[in-house]
C-alpha atoms as a PDB file:
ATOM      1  CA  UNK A   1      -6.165  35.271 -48.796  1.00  0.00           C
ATOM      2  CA  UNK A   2      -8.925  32.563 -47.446  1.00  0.00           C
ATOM      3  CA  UNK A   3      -6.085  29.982 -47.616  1.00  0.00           C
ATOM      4  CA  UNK A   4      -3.397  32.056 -46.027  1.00  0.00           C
ATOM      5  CA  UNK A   5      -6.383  32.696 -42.985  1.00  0.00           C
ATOM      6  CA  UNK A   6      -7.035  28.614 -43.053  1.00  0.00           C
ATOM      7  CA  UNK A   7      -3.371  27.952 -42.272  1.00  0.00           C
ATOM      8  CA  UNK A   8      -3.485  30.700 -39.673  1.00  0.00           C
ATOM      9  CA  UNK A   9      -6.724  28.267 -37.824  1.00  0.00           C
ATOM     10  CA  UNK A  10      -4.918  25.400 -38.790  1.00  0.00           C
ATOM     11  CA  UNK A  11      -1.838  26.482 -36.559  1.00  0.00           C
ATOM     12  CA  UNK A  12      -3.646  28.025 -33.812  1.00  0.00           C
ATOM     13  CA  UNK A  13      -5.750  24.767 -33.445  1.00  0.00           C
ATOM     14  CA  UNK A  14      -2.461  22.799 -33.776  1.00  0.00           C
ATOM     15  CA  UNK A  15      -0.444  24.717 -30.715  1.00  0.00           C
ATOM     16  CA  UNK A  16      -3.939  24.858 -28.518  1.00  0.00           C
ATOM     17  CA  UNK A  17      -4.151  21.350 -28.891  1.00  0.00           C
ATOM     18  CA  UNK A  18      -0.415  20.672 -28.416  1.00  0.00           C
ATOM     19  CA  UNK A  19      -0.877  23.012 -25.272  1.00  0.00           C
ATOM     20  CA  UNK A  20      -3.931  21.395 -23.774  1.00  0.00           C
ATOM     21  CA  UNK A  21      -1.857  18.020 -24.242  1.00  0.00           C
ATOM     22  CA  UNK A  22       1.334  19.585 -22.554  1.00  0.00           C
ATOM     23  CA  UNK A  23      -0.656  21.014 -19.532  1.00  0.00           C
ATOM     24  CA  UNK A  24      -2.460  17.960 -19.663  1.00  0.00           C
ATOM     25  CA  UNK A  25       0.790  15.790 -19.082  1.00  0.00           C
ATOM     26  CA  UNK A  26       2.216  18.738 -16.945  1.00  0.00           C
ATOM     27  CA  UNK A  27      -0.724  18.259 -14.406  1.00  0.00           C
ATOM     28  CA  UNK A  28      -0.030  14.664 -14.338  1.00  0.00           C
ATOM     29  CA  UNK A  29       3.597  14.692 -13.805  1.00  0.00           C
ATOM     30  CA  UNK A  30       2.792  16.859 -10.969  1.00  0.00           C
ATOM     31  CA  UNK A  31       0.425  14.339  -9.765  1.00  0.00           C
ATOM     32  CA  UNK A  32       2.558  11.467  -9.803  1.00  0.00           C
ATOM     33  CA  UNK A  33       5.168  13.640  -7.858  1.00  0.00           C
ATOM     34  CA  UNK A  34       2.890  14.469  -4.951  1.00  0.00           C
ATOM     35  CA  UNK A  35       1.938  10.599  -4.739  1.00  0.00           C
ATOM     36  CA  UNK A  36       5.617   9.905  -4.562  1.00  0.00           C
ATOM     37  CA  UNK A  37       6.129  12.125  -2.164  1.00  0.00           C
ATOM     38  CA  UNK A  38       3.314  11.006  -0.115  1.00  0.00           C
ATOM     39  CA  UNK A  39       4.626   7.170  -0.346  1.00  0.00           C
ATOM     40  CA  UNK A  40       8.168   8.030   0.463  1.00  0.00           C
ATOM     41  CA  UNK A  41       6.775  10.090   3.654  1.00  0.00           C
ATOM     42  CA  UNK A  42       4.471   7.341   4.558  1.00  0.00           C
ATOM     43  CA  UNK A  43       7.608   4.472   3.953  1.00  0.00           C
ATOM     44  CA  UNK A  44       9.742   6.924   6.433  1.00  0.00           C
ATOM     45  CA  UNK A  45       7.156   6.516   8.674  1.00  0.00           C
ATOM     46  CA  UNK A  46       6.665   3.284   8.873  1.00  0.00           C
ATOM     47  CA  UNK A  47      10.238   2.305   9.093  1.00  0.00           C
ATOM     48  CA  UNK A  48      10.304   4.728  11.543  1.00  0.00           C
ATOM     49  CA  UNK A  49       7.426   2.764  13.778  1.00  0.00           C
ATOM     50  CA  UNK A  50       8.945  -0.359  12.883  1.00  0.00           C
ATOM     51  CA  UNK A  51      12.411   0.397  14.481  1.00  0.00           C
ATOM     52  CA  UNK A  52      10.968   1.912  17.537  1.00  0.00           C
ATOM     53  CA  UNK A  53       9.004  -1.364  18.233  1.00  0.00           C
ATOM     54  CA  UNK A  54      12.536  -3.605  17.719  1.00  0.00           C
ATOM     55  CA  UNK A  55      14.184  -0.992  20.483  1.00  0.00           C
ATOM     56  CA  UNK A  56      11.195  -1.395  22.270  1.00  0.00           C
ATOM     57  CA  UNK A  57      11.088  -5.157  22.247  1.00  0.00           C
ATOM     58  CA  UNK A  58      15.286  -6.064  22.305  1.00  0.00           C
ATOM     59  CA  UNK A  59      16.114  -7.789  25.262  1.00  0.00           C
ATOM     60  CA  UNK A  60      18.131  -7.648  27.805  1.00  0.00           C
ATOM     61  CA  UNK A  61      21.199  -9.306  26.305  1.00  0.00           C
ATOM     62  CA  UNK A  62      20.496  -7.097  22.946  1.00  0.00           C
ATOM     63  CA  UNK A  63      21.140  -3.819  24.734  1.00  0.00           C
ATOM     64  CA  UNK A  64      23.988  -5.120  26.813  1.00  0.00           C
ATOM     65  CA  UNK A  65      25.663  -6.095  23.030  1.00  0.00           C
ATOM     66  CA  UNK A  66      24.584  -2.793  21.861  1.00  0.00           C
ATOM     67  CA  UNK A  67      26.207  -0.317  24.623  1.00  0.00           C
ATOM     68  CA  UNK A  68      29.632   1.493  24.104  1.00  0.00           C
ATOM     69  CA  UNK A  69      30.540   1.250  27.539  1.00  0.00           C
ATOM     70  CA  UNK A  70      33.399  -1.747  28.664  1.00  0.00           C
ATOM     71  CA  UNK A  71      30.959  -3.393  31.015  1.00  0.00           C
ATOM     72  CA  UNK A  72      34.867  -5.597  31.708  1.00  0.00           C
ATOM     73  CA  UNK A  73      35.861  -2.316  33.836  1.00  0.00           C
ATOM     74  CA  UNK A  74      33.073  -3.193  36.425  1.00  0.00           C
ATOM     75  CA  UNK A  75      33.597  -6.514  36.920  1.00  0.00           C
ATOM     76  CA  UNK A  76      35.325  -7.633  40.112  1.00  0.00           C
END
């Protein structure tokens, strides 16, 4: 009977253990997937503020290149 009881602690010990270690590496997984998420948004933004500043900083010539329209039509 005692040993029968022993296993019984034996196992619950063993799947606490096992569960503190999966919540354990649960918690951490979701972790690391808010810091992801937080890099990716903060990459997005900086690309973001980096484009912005080459529109804001193309010339002249750059925007002419860039527009649809057949600048050819207005020429006399």
């Amino acid at each position: 009977m005692s040993k029968k009881k022993k296993q019984e602690a034996e196992l619950t010990l063993k799947n606490s253990i096992n569960e503190n270690i999966f919540q354990q590496l649960k918690n951490k997984k979701e972790e690391l997937e808010k810091e992801e998420a937080v890099k990716k948004e903060e990459e997005r933004v900086k690309k973001a503020e980096e484009k912005r500043i080459r529109e804001k900083n193309k010339s002249f010539e750059e925007l002419l290149n860039e527009s649809n329209m057949n600048w050819k039509n207005y020429k006399e």
